[in-house]
N, C-alpha and C. Protein backbone atom coordinates (compact mmCIF):
# COMPACT_ATOMS: atom_id res chain seq x y z
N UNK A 1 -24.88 3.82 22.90
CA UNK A 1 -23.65 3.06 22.74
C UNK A 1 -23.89 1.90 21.76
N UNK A 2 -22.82 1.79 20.84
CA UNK A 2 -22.79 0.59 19.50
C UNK A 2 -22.40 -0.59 20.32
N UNK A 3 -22.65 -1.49 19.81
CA UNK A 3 -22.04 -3.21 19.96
C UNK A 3 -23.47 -4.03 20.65
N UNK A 4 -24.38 -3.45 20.71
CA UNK A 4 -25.29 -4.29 21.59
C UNK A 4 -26.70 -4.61 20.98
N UNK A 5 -27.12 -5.93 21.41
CA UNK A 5 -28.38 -6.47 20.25
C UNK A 5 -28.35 -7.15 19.19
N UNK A 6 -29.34 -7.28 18.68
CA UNK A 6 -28.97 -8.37 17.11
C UNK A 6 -28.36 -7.96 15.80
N UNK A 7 -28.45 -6.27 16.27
CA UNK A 7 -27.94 -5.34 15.10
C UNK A 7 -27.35 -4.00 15.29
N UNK A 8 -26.09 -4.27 15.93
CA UNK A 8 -25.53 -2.86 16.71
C UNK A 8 -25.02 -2.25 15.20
N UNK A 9 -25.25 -0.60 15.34
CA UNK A 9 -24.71 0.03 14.45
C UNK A 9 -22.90 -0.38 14.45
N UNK A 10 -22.65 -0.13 13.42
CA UNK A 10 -20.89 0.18 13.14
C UNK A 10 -20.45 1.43 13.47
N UNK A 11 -19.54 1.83 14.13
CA UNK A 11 -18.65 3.24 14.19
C UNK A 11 -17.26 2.65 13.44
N UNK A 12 -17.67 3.39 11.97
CA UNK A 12 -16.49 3.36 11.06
C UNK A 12 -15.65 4.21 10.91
N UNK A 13 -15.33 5.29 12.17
CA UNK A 13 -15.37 6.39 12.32
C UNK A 13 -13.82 6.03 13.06
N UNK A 14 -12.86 7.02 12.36
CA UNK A 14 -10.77 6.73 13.87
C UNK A 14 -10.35 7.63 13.02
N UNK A 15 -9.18 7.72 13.31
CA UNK A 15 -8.21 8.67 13.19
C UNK A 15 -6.84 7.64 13.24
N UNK A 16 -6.52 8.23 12.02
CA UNK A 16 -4.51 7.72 11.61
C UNK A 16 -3.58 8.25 12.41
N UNK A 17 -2.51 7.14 12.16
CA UNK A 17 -1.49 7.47 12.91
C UNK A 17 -1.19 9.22 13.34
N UNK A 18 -0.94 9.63 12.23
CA UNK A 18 -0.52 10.91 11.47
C UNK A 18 -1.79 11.86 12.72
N UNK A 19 -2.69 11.65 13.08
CA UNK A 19 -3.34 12.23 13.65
C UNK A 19 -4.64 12.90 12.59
N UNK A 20 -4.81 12.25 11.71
CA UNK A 20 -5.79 12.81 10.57
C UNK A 20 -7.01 11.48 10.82
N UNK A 21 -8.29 12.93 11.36
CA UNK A 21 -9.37 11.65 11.12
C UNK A 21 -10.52 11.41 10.16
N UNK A 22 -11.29 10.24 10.05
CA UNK A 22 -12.52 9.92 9.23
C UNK A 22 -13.53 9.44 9.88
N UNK A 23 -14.60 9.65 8.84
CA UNK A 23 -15.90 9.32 9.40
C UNK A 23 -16.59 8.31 9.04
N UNK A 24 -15.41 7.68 7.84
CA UNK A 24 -16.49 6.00 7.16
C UNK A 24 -15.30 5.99 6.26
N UNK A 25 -15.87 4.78 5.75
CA UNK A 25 -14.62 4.06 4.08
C UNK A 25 -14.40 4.74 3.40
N UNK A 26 -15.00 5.75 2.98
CA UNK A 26 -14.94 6.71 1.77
C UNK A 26 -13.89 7.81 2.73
N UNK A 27 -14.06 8.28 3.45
CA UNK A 27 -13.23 9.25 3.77
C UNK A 27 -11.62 8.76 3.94
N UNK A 28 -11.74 7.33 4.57
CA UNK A 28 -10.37 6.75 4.94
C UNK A 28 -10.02 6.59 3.81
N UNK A 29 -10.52 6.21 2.73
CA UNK A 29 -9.88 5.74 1.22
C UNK A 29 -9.33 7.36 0.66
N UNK A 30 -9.92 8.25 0.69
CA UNK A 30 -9.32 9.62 0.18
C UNK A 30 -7.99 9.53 1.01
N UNK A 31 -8.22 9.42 2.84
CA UNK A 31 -7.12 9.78 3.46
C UNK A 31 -5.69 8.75 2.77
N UNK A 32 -5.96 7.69 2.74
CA UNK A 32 -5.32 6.72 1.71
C UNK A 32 -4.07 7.16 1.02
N UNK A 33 -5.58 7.83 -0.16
CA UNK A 33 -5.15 7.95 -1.65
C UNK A 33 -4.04 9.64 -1.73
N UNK A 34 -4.54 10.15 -0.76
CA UNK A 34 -3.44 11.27 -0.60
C UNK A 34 -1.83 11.18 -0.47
N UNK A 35 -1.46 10.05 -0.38
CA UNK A 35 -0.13 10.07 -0.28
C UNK A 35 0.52 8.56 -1.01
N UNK A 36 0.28 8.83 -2.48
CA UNK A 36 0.39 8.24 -3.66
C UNK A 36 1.62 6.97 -3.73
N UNK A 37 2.50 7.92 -3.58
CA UNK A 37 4.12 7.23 -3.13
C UNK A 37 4.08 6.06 -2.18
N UNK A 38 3.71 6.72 -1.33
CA UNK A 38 3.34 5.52 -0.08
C UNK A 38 2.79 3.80 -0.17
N UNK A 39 1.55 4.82 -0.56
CA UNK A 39 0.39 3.50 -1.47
C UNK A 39 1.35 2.69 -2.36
N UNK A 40 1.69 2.97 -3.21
CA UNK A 40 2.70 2.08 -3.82
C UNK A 40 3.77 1.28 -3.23
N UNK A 41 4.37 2.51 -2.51
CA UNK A 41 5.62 1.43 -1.91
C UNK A 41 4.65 0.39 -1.22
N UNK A 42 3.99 0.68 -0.78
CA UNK A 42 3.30 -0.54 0.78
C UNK A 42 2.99 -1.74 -0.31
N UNK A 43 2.07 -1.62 -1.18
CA UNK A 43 1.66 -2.09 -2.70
C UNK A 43 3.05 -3.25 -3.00
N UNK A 44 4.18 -2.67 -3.39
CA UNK A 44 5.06 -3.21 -4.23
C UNK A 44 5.98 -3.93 -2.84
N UNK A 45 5.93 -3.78 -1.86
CA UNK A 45 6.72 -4.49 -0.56
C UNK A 45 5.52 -5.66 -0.55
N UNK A 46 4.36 -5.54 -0.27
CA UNK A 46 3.57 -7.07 -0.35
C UNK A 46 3.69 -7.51 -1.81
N UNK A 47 3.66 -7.58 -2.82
CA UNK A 47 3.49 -7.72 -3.63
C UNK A 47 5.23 -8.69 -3.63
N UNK A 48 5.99 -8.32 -3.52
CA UNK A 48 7.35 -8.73 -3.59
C UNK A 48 7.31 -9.75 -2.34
N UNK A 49 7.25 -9.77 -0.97
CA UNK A 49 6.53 -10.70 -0.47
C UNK A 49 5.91 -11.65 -0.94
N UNK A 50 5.23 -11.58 -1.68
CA UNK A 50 4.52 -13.04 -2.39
C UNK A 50 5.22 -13.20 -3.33
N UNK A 51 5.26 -12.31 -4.58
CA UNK A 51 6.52 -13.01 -5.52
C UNK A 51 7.67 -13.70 -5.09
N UNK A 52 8.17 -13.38 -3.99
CA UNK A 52 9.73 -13.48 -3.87
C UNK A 52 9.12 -15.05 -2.90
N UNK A 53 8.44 -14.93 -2.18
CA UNK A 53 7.86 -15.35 -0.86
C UNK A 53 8.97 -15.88 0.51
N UNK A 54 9.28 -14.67 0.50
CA UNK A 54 10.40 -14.05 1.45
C UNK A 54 9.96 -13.23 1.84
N UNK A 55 10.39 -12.35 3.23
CA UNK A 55 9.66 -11.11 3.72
C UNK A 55 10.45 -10.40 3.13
N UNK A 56 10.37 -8.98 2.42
CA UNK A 56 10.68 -7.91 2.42
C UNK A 56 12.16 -7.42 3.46
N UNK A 57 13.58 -7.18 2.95
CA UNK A 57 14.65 -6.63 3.92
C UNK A 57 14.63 -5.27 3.55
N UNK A 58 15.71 -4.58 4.62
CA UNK A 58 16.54 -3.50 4.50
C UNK A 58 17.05 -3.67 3.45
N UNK A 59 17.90 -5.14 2.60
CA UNK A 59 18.82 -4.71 1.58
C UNK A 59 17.83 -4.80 0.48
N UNK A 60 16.57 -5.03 0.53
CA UNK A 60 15.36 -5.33 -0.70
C UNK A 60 14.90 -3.49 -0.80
N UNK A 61 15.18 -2.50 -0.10
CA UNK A 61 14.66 -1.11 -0.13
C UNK A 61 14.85 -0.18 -1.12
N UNK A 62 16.19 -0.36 -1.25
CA UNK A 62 16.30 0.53 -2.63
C UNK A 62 16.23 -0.24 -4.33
N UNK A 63 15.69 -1.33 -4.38
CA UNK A 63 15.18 -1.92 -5.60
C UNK A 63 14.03 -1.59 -5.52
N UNK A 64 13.30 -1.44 -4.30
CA UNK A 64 11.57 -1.06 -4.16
C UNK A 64 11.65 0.26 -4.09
N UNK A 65 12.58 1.52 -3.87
CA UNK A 65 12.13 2.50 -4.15
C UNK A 65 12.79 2.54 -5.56
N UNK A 66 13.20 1.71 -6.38
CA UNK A 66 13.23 2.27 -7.58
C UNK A 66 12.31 1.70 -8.36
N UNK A 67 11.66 0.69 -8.19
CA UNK A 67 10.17 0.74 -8.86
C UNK A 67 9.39 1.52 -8.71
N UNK A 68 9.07 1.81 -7.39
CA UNK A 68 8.21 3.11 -6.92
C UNK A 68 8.48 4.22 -7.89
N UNK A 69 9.72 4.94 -7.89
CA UNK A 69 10.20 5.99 -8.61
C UNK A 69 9.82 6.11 -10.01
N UNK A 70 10.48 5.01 -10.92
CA UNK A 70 10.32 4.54 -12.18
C UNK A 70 8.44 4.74 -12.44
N UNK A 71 7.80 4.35 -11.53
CA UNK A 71 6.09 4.34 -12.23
C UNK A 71 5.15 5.73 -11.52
N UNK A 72 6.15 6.83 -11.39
CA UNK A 72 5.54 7.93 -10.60
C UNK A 72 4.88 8.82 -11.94
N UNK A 73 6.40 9.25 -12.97
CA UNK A 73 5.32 9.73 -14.34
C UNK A 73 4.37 9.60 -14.67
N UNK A 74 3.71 8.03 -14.58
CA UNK A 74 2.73 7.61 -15.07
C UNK A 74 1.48 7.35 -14.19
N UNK A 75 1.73 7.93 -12.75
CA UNK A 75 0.66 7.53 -11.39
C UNK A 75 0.66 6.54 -11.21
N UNK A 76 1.72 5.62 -11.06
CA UNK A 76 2.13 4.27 -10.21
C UNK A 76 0.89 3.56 -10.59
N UNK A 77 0.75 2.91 -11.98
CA UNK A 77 0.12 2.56 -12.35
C UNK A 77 -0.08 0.96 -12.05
N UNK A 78 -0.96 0.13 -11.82
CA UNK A 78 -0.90 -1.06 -10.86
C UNK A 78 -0.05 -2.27 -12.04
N UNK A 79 -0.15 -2.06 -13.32
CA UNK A 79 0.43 -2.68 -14.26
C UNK A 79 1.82 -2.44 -14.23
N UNK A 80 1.84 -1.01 -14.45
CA UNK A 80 3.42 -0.56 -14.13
C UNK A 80 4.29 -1.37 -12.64
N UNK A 81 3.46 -1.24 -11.71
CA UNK A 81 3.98 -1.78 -10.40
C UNK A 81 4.40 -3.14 -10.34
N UNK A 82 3.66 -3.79 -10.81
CA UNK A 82 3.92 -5.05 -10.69
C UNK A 82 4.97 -5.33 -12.52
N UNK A 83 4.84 -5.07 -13.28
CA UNK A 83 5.51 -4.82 -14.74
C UNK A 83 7.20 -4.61 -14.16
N UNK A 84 7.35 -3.32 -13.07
CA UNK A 84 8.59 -3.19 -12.24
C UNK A 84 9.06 -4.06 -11.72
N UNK A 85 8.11 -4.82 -10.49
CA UNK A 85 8.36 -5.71 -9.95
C UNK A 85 8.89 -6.82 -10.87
N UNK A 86 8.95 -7.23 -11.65
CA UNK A 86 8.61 -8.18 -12.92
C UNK A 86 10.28 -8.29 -13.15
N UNK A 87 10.18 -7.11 -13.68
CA UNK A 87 11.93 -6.69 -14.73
C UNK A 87 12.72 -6.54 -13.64
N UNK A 88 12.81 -6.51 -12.43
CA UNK A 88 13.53 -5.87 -11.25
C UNK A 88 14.32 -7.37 -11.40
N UNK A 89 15.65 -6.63 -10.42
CA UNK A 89 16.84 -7.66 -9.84
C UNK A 89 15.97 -8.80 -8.91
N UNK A 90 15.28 -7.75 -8.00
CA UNK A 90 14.91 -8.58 -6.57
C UNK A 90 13.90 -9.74 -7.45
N UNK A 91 13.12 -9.69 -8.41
CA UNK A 91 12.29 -11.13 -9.28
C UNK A 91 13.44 -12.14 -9.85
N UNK A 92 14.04 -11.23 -10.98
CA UNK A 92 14.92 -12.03 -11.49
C UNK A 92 15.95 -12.77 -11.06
N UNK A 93 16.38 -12.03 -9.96
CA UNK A 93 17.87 -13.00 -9.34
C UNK A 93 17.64 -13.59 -8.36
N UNK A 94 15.93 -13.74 -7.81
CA UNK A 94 15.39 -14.54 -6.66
C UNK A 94 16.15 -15.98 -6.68
């Protein structure tokens, strides 16, 4: 059993919501990176959070899925994301 002594091993080891599990950082970061769209939106909702520094609404959702949308051609590129965020209503008319 981990946790005990001056140097207990780590179990970096769970399973996601979704019911999909890993065995360390590297595996959770693939599980991650598999669902691209996501990553972004979550990405561009904090990100707008601090820009705006307001929490994130219901009526803030469809300006954030149209950044999301807008930088998918290009693999939601982190320049693009925040570049969206940038030119968007929800920055400008803060």
């Amino acid at each position: 059993e981990g946790g005990t002594g001056e140097n207990p091993p780590v179990d970096a080891s769970g399973k996601l919501p979704g019911g999909k599990a890993f065995s360390g950082p590297t595996e959770f970061k693939k599980l991650l990176a598999e669902d691209d769209e996501r990553l972004a939106k979550a990405f561009v909702e904090q990100l707008a959070t601090y820009a705006l520094r307001r929490l994130v609404t219901v009526d803030d959702q469809e300006e954030i899925q149209k950044i999301v949308s807008s930088t998918k051609p290009r693999g939601y590129r982190l320049q693009d994301l925040v570049r969206g965020l940038v030119l968007s209503d929800l920055f400008i008319k803060r």
